[in-house]
Structure formats: structure tokens, C-alpha cells
PDB file of N, CA and C in Angstrom:
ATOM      1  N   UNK A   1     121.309 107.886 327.165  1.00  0.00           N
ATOM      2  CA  UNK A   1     121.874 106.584 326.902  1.00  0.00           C
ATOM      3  C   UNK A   1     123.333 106.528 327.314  1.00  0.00           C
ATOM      4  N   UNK A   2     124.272 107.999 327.255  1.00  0.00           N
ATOM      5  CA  UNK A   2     125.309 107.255 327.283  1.00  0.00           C
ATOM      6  C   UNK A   2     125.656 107.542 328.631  1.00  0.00           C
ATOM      7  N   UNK A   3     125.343 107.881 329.419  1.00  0.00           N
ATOM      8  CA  UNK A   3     125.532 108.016 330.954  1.00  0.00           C
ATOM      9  C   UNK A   3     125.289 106.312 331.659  1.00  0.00           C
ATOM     10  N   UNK A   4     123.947 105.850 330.586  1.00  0.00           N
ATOM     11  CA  UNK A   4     123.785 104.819 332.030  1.00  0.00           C
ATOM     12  C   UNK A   4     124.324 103.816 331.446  1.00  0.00           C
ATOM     13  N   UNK A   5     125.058 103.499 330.114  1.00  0.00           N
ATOM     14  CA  UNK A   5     125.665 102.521 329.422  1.00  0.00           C
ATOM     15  C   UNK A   5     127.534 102.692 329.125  1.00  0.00           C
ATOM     16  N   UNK A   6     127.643 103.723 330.072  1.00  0.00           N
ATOM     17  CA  UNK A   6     129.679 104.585 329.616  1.00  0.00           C
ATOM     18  C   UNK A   6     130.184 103.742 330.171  1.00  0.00           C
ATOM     19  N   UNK A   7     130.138 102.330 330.715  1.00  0.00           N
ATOM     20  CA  UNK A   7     131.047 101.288 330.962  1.00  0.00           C
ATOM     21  C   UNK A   7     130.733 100.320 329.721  1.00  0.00           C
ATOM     22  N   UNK A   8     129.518 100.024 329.045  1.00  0.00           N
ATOM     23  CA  UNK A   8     129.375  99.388 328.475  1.00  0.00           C
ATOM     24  C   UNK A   8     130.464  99.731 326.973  1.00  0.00           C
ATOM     25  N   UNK A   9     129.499 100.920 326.592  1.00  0.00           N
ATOM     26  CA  UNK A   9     130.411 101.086 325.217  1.00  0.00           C
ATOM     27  C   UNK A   9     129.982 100.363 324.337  1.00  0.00           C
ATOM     28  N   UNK A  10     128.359 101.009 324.042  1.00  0.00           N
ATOM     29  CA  UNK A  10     127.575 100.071 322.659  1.00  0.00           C
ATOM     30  C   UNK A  10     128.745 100.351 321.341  1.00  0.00           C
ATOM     31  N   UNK A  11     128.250  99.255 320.200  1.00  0.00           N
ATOM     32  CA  UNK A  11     128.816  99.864 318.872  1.00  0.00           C
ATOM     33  C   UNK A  11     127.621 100.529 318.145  1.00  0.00           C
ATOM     34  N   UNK A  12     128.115 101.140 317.061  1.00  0.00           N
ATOM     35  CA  UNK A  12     127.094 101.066 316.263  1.00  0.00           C
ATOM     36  C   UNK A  12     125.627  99.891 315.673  1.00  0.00           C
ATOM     37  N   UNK A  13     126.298  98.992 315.830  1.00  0.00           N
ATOM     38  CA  UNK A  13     124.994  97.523 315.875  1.00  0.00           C
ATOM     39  C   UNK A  13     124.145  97.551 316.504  1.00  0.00           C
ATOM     40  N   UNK A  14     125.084  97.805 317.945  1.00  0.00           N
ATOM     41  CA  UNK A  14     124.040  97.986 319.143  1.00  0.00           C
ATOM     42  C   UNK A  14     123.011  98.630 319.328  1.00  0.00           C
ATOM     43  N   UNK A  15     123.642 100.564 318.791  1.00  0.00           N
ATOM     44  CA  UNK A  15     122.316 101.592 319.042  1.00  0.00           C
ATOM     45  C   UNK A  15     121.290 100.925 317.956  1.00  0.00           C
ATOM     46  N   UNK A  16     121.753 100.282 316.698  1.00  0.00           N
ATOM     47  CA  UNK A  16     120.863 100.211 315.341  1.00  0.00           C
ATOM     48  C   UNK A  16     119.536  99.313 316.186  1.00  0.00           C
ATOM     49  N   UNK A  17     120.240  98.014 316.846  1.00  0.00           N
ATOM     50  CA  UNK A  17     119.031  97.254 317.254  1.00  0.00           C
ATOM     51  C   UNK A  17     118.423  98.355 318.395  1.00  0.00           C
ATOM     52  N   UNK A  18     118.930  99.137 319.133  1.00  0.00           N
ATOM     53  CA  UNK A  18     118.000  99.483 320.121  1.00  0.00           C
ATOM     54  C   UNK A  18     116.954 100.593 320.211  1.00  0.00           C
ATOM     55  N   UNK A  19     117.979 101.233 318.443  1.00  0.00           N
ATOM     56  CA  UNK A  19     116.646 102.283 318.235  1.00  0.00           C
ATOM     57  C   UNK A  19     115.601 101.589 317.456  1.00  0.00           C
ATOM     58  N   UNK A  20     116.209 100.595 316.657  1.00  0.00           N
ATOM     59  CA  UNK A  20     114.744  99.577 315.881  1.00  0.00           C
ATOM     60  C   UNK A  20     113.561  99.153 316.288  1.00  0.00           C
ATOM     61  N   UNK A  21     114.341  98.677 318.212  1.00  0.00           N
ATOM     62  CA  UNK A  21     113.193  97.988 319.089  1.00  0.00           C
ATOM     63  C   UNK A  21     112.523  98.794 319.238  1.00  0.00           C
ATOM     64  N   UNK A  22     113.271 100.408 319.606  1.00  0.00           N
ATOM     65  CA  UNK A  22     111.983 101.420 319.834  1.00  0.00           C
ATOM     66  C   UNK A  22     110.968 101.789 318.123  1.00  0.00           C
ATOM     67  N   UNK A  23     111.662 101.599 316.964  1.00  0.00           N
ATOM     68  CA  UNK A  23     110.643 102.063 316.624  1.00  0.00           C
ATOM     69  C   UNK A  23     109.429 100.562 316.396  1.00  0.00           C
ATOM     70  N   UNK A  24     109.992  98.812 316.530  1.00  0.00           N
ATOM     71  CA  UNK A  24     109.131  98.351 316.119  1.00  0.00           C
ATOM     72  C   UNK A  24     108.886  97.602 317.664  1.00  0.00           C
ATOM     73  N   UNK A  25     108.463  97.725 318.314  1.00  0.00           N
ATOM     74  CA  UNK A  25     108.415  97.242 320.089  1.00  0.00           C
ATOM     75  C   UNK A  25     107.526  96.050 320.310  1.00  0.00           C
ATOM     76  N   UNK A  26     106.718  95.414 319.267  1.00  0.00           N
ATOM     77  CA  UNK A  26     106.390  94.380 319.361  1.00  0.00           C
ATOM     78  C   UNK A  26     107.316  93.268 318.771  1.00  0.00           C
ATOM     79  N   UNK A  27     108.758  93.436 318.291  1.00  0.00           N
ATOM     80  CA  UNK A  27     109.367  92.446 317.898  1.00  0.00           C
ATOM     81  C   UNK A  27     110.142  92.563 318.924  1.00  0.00           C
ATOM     82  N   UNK A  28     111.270  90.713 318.851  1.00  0.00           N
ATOM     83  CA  UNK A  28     112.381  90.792 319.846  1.00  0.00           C
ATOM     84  C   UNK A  28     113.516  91.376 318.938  1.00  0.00           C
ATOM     85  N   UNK A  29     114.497  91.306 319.525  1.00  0.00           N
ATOM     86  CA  UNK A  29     115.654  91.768 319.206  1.00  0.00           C
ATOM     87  C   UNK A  29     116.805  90.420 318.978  1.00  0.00           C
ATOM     88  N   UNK A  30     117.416  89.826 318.449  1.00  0.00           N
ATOM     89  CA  UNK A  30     117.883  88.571 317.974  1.00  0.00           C
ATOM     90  C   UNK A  30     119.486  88.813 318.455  1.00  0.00           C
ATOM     91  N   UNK A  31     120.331  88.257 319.195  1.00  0.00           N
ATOM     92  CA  UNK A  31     121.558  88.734 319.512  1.00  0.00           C
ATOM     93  C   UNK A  31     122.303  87.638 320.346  1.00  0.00           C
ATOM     94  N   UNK A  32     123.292  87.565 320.156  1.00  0.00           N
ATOM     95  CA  UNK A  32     123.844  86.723 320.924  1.00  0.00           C
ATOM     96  C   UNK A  32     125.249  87.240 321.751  1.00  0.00           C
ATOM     97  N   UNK A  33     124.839  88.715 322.584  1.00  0.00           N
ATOM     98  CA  UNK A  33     125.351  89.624 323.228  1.00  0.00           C
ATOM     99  C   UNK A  33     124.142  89.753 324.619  1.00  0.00           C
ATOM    100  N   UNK A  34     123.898  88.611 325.434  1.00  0.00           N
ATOM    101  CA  UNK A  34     122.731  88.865 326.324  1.00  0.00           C
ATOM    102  C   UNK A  34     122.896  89.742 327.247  1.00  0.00           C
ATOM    103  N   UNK A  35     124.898  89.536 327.806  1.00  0.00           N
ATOM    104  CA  UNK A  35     124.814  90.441 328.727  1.00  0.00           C
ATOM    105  C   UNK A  35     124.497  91.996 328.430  1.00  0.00           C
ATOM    106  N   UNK A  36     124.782  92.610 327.674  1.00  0.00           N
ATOM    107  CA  UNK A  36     124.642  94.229 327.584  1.00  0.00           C
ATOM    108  C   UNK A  36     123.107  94.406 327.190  1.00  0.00           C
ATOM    109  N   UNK A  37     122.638  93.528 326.628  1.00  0.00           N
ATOM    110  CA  UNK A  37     121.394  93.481 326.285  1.00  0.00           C
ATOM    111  C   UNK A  37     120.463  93.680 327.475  1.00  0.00           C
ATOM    112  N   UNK A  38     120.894  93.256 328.686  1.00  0.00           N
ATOM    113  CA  UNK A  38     120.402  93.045 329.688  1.00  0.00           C
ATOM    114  C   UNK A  38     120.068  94.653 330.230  1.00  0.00           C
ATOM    115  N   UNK A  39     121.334  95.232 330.126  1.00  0.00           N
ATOM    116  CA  UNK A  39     121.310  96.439 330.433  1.00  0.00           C
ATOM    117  C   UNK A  39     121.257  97.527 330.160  1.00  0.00           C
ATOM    118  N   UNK A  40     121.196  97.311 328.806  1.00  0.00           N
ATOM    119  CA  UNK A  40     120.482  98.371 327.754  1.00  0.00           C
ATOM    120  C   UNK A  40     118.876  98.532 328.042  1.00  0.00           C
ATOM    121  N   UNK A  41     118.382  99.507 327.410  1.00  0.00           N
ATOM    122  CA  UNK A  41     116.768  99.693 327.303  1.00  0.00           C
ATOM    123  C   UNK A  41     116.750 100.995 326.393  1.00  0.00           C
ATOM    124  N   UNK A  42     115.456 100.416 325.936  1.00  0.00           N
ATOM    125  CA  UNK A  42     114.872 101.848 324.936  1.00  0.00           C
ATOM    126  C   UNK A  42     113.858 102.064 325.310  1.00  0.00           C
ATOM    127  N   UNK A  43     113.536 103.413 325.044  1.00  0.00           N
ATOM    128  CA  UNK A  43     112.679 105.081 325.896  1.00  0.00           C
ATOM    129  C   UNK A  43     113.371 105.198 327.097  1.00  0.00           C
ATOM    130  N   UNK A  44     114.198 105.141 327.337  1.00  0.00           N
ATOM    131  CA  UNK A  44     115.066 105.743 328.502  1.00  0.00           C
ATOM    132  C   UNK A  44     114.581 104.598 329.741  1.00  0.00           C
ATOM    133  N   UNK A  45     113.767 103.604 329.708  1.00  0.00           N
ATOM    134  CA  UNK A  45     113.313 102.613 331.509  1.00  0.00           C
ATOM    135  C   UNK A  45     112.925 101.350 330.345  1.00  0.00           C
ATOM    136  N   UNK A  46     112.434 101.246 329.099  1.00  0.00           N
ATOM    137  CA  UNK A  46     111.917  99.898 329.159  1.00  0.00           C
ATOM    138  C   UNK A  46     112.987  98.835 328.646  1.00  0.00           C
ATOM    139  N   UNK A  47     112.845  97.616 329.217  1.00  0.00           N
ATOM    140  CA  UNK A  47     113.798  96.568 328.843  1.00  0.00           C
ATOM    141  C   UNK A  47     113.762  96.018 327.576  1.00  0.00           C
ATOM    142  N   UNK A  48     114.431  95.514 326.686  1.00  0.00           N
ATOM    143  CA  UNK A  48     114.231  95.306 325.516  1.00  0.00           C
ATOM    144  C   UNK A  48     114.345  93.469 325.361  1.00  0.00           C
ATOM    145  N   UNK A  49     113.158  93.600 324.570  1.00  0.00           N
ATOM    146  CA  UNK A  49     112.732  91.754 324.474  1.00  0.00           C
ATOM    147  C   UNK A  49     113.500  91.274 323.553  1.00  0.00           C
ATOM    148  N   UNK A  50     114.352  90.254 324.145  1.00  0.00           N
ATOM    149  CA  UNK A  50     115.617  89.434 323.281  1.00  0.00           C
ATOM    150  C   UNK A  50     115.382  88.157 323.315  1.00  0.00           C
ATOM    151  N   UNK A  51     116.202  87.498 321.932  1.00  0.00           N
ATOM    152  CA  UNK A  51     115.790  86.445 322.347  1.00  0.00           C
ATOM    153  C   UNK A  51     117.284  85.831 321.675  1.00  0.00           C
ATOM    154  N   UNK A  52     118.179  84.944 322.507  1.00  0.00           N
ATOM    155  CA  UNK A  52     119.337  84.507 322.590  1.00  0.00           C
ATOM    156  C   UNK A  52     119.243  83.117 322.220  1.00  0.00           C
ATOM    157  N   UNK A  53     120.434  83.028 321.860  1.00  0.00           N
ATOM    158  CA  UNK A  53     120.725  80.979 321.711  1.00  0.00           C
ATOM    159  C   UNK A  53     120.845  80.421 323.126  1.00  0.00           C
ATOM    160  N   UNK A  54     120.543  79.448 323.352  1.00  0.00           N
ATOM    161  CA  UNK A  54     121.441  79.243 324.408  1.00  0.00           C
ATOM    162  C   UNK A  54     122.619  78.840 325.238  1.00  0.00           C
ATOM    163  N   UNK A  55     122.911  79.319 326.378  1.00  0.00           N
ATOM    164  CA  UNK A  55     124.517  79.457 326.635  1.00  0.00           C
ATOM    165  C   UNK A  55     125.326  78.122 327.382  1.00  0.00           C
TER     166      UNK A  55
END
């Protein structure tokens, strides 16, 4: 994670939702941070399903 995200610079919030998605992967993830979201993923390749306000 932190190789392909060391510009990003999750917080703690961040890893919480992205290890959550991995453990519950049929829910979205609720955030109104789309860009990093974008480029985050959990199990190391899958994209994580968000769902944003809109901008």
C-alpha cells in the first residue's frame, strides 16, 4: 500500500475504510474524498466501490 499511494498520504480514516471494504466487499464505501478514492484499492488490484455526493 504504501509504495503505490506515498504521494497520496492516506490518514488513518482512510486505511479504516479500506481495510473495512476488504473485510465487507459487498458494501460501498461512503466519502466525500473521490479523488484518492480513485486511487486507492484493496487486495493489492481491486478498486473500491464508492459512492460520493455530487460535485
Amino acid at each position: 500500500m504504501a509504495k503505490r499511494t506515498k504521494d497520496r498520504k492516506p490518514d488513518l480514516a482512510d486505511l479504516c475504510l479500506i481495510r473495512m471494504s476488504e473485510l465487507f466487499p459487498n458494501h460501498k464505501v461512503l466519502t466525500t474524498d473521490r479523488v484518492d478514492f480513485r486511487v486507492y484499492r484493496r487486495n493489492k488490484r481491486e478498486m473500491i466501490p464508492v459512492l460520493c455526493p455530487p460535485s
